[in-house]
PDB file of N, CA and C in Angstrom:
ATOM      1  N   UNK A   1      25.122  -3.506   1.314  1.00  0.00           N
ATOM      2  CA  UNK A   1      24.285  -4.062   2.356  1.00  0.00           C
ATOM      3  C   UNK A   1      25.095  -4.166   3.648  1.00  0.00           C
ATOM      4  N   UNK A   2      24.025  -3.722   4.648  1.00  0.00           N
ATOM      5  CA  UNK A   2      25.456  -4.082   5.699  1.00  0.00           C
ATOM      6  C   UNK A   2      24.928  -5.466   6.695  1.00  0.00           C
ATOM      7  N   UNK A   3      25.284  -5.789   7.495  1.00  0.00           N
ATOM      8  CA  UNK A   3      25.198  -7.116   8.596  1.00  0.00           C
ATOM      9  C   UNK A   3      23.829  -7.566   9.278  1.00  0.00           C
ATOM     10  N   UNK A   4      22.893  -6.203   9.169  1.00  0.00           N
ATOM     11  CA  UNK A   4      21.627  -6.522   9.694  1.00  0.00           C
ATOM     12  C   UNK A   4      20.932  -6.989   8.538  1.00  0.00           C
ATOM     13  N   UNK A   5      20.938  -6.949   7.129  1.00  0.00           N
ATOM     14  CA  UNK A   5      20.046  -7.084   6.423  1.00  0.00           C
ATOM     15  C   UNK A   5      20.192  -9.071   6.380  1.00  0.00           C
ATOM     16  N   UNK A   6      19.296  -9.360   5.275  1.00  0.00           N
ATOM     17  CA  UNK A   6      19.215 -11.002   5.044  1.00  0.00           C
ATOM     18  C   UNK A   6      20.188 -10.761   4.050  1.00  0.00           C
ATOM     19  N   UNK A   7      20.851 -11.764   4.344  1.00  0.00           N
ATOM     20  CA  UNK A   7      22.052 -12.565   3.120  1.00  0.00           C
ATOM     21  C   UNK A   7      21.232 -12.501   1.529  1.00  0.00           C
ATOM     22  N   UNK A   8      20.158 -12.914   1.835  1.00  0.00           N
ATOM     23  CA  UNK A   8      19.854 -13.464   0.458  1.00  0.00           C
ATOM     24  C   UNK A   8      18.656 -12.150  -0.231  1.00  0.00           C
ATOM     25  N   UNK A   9      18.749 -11.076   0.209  1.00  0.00           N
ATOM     26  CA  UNK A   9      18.354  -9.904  -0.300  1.00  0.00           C
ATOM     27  C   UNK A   9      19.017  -9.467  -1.719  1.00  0.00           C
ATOM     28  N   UNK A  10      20.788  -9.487  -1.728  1.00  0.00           N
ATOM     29  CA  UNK A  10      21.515  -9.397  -3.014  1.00  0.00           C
ATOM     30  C   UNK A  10      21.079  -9.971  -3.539  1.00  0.00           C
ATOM     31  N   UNK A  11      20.923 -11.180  -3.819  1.00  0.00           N
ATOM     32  CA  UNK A  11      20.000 -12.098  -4.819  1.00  0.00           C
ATOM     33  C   UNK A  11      18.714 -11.800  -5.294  1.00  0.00           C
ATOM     34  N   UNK A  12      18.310 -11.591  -4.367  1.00  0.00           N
ATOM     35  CA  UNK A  12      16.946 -10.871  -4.827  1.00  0.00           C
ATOM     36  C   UNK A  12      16.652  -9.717  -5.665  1.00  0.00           C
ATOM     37  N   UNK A  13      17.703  -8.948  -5.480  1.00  0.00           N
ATOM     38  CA  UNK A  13      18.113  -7.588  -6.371  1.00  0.00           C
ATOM     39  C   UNK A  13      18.168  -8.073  -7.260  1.00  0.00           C
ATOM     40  N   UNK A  14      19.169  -8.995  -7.678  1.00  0.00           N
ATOM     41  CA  UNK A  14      19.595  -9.291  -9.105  1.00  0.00           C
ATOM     42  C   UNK A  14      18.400 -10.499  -9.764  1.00  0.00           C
ATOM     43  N   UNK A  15      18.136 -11.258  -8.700  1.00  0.00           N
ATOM     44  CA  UNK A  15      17.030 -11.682  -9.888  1.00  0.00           C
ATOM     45  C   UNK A  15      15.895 -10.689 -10.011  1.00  0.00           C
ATOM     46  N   UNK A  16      15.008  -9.294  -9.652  1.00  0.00           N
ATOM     47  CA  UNK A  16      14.707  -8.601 -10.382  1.00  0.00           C
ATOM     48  C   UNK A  16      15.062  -7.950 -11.440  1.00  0.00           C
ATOM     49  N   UNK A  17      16.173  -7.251 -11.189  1.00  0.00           N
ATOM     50  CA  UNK A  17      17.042  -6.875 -12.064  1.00  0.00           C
ATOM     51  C   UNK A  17      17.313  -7.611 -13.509  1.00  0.00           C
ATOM     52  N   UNK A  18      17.549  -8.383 -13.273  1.00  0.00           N
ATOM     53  CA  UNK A  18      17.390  -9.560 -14.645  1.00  0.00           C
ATOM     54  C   UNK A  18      16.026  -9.658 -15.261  1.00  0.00           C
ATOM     55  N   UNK A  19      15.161  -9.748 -14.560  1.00  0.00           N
ATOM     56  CA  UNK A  19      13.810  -9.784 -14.967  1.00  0.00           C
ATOM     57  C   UNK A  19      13.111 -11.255 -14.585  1.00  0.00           C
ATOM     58  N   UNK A  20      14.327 -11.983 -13.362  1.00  0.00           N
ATOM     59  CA  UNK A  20      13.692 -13.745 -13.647  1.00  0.00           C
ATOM     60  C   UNK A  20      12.606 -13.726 -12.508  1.00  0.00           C
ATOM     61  N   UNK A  21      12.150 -12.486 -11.596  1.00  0.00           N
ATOM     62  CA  UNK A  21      11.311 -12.128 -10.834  1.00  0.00           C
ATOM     63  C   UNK A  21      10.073 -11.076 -11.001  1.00  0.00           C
ATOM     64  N   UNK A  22       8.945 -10.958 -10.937  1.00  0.00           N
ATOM     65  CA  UNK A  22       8.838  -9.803 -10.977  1.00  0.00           C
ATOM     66  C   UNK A  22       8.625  -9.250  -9.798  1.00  0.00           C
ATOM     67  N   UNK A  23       7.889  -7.802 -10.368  1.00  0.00           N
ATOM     68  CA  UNK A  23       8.104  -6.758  -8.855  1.00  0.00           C
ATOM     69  C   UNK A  23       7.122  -7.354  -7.860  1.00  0.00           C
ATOM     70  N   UNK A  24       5.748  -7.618  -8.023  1.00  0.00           N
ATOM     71  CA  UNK A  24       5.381  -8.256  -6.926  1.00  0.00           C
ATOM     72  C   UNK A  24       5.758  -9.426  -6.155  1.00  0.00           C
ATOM     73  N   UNK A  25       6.806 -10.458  -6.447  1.00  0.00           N
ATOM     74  CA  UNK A  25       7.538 -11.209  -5.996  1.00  0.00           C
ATOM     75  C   UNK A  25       8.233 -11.084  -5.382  1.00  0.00           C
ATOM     76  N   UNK A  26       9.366  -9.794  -5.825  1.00  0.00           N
ATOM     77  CA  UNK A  26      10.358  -9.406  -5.215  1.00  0.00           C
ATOM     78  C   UNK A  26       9.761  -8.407  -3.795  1.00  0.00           C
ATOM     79  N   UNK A  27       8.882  -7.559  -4.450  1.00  0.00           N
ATOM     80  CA  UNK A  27       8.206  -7.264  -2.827  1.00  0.00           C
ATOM     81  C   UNK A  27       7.790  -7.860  -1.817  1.00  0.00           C
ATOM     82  N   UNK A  28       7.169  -8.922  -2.250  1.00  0.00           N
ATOM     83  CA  UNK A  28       6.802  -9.763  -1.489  1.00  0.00           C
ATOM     84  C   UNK A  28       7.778 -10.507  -0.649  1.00  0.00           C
ATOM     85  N   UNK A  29       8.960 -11.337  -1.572  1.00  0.00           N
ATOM     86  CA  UNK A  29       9.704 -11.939  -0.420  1.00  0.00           C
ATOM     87  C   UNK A  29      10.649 -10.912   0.409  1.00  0.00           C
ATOM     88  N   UNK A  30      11.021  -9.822  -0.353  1.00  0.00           N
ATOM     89  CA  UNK A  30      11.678  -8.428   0.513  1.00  0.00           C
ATOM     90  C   UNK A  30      11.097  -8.799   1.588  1.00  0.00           C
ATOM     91  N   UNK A  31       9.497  -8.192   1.297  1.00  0.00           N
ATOM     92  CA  UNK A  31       9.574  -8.030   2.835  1.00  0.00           C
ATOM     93  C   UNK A  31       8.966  -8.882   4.289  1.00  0.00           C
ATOM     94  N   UNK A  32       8.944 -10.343   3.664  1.00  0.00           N
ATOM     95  CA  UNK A  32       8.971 -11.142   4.199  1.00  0.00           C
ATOM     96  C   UNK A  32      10.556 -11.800   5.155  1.00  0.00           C
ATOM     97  N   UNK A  33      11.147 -11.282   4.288  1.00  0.00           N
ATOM     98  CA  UNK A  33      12.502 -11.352   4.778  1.00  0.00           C
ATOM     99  C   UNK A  33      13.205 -10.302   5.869  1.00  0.00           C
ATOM    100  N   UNK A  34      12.202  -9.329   5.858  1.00  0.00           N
ATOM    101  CA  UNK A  34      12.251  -8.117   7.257  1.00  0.00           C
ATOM    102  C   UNK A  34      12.511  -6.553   6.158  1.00  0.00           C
ATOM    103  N   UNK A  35      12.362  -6.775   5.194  1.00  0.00           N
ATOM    104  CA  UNK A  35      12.344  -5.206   5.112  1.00  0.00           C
ATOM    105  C   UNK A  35      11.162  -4.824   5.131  1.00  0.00           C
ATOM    106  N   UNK A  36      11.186  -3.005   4.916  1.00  0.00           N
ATOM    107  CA  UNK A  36      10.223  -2.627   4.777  1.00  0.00           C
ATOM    108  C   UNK A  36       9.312  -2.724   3.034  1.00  0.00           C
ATOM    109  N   UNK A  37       8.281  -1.815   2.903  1.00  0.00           N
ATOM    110  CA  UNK A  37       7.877  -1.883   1.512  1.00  0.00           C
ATOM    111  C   UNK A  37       8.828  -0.597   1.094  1.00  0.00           C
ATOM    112  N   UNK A  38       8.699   0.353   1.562  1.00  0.00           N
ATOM    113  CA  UNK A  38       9.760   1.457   1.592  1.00  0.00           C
ATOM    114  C   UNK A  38      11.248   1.386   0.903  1.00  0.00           C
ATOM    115  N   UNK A  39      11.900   0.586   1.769  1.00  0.00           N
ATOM    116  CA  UNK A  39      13.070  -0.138   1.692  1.00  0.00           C
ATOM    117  C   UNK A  39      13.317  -0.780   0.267  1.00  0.00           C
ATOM    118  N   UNK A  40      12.328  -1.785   0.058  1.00  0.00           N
ATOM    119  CA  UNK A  40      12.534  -3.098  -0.807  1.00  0.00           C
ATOM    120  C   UNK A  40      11.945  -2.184  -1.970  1.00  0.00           C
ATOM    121  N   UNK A  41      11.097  -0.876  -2.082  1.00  0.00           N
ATOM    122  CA  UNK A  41      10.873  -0.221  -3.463  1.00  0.00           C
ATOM    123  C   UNK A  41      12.562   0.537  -3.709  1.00  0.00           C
ATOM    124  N   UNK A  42      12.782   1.113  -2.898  1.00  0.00           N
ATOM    125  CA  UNK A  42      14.229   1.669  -2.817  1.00  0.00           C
ATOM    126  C   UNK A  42      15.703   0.746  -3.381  1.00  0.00           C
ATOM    127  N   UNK A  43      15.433  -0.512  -2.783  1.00  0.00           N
ATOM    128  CA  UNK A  43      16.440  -1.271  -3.414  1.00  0.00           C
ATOM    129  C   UNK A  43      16.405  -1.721  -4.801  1.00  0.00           C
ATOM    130  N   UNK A  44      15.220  -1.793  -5.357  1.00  0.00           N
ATOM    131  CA  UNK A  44      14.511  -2.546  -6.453  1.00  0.00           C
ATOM    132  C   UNK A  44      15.108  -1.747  -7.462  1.00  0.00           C
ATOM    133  N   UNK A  45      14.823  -0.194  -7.456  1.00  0.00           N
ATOM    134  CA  UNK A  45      15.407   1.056  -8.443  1.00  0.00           C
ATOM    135  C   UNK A  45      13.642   1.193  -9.353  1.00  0.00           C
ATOM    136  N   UNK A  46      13.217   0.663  -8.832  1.00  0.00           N
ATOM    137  CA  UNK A  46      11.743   1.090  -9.547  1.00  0.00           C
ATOM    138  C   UNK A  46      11.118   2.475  -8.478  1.00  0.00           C
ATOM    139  N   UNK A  47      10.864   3.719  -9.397  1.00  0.00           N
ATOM    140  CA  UNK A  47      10.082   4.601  -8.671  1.00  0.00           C
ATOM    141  C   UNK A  47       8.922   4.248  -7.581  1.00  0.00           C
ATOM    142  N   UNK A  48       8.688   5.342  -6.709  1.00  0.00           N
ATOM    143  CA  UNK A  48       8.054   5.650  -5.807  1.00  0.00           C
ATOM    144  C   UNK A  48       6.925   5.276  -6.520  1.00  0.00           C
ATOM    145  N   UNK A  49       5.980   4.250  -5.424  1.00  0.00           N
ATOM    146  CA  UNK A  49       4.643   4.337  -5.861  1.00  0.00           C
ATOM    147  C   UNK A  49       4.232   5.850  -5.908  1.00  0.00           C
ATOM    148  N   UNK A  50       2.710   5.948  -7.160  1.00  0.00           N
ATOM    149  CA  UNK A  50       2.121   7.670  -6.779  1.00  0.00           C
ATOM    150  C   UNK A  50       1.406   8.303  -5.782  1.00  0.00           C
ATOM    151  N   UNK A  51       1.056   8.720  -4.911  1.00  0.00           N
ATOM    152  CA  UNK A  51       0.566   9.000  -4.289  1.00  0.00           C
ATOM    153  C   UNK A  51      -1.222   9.764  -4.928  1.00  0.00           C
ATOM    154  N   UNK A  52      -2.407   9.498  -4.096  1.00  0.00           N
ATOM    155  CA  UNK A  52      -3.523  10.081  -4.297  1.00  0.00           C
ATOM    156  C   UNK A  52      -3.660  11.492  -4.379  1.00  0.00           C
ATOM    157  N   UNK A  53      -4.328  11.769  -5.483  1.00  0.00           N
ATOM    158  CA  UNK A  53      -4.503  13.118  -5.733  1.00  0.00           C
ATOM    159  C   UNK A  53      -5.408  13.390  -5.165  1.00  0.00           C
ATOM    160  N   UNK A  54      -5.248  14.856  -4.968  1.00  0.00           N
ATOM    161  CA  UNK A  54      -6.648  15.481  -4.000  1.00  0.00           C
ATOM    162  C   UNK A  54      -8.053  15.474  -4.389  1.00  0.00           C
ATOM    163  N   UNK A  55      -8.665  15.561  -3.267  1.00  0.00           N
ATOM    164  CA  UNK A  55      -9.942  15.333  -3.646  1.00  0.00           C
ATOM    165  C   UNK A  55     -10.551  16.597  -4.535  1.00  0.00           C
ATOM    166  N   UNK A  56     -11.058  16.580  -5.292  1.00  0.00           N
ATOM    167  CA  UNK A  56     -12.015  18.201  -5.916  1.00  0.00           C
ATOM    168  C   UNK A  56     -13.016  18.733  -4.487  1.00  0.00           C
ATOM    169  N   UNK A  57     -12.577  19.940  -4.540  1.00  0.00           N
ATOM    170  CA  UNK A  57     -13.804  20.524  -3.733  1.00  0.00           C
ATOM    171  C   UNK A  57     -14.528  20.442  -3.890  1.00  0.00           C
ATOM    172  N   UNK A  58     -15.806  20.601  -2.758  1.00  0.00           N
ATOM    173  CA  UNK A  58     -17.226  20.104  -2.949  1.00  0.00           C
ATOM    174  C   UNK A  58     -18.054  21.523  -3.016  1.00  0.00           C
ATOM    175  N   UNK A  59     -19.074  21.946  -3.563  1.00  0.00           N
ATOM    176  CA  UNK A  59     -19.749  23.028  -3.756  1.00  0.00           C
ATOM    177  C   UNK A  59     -20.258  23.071  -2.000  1.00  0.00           C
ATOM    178  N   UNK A  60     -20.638  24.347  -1.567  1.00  0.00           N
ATOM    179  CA  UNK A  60     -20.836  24.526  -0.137  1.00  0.00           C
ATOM    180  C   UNK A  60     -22.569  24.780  -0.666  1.00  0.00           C
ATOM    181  N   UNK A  61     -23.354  24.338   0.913  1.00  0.00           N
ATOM    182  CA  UNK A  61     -24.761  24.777   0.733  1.00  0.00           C
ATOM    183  C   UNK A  61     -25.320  23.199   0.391  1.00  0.00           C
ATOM    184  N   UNK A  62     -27.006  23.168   0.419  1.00  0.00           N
ATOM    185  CA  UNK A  62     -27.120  21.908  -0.297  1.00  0.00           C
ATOM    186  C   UNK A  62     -28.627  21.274   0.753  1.00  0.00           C
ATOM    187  N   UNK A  63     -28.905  20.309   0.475  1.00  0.00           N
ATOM    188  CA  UNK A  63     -29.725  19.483   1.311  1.00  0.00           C
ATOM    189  C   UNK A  63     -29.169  18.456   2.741  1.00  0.00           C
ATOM    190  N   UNK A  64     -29.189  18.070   3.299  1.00  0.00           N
ATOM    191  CA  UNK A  64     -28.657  16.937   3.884  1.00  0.00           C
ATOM    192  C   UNK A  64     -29.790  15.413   4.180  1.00  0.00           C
ATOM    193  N   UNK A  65     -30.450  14.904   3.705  1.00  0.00           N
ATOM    194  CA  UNK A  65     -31.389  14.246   4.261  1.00  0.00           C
ATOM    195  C   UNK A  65     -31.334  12.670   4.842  1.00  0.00           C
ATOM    196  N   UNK A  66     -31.766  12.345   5.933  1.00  0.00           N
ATOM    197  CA  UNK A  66     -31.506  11.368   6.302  1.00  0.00           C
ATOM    198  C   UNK A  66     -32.798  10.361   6.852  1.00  0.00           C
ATOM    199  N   UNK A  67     -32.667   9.285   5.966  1.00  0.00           N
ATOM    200  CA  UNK A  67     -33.841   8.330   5.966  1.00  0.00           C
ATOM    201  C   UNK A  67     -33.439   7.611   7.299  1.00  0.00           C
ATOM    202  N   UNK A  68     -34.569   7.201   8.462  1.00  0.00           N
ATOM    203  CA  UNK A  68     -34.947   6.837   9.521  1.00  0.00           C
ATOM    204  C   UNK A  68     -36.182   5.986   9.775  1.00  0.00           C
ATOM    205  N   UNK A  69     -35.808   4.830   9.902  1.00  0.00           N
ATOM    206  CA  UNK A  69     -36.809   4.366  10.499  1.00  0.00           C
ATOM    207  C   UNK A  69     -37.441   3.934  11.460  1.00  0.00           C
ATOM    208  N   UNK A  70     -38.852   4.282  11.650  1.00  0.00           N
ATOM    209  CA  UNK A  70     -39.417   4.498  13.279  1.00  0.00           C
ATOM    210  C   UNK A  70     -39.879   3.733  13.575  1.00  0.00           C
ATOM    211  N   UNK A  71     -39.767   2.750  14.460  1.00  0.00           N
ATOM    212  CA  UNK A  71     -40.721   1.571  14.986  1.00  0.00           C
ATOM    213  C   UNK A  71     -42.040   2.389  15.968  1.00  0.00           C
ATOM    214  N   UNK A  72     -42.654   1.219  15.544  1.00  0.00           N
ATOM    215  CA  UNK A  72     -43.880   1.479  16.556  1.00  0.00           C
ATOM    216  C   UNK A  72     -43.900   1.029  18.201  1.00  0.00           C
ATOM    217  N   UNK A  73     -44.238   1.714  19.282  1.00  0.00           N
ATOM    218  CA  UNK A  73     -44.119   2.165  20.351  1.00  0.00           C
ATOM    219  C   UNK A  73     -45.311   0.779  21.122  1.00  0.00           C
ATOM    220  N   UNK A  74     -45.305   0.050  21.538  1.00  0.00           N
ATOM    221  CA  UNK A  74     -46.159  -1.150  21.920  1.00  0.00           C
ATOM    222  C   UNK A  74     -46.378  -1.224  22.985  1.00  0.00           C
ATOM    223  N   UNK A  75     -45.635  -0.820  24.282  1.00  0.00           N
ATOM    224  CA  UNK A  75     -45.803  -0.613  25.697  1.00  0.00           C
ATOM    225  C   UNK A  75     -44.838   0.698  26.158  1.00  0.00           C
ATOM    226  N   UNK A  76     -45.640   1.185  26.839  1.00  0.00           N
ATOM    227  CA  UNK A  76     -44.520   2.750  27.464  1.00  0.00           C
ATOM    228  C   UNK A  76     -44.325   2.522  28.354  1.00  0.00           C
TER     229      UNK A  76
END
């Protein structure tokens, strides 16, 4: 760690590490304490959240319809 981080981040490592925290705790005060979520997954040693898989293509062609409703016209 170097001089910019919080003092009490090492601690925080190790009480995850031990298990007397868990991960949403430890994220939480991470990065209440100024890191990032980035950062504080990186320090933790727990993998990269997964990222979203792609969407399935959509068949091309089709209907589009769009319900509207019309008020009635009372003075022009």
């Amino acid at each position: 760690m170097d001089k910019t981080t919080h003092s009490y981040i090492p601690t925080l490592v190790d009480q995850m590490q031990t298990g007397a925290i868990g991960r949403r705790d430890f994220l939480r005060k991470a990065t209440l304490l100024g890191l990032s979520a980035a950062a504080a997954y990186g320090l933790s040693g727990l993998p990269a959240p997964a990222t979203a898989a792609e969407p399935a293509a959509l068949p091309k062609g089709g209907n589009l319809r769009i319900g509207m409703r019309c008020m009635e016209i009372k003075d022009p």
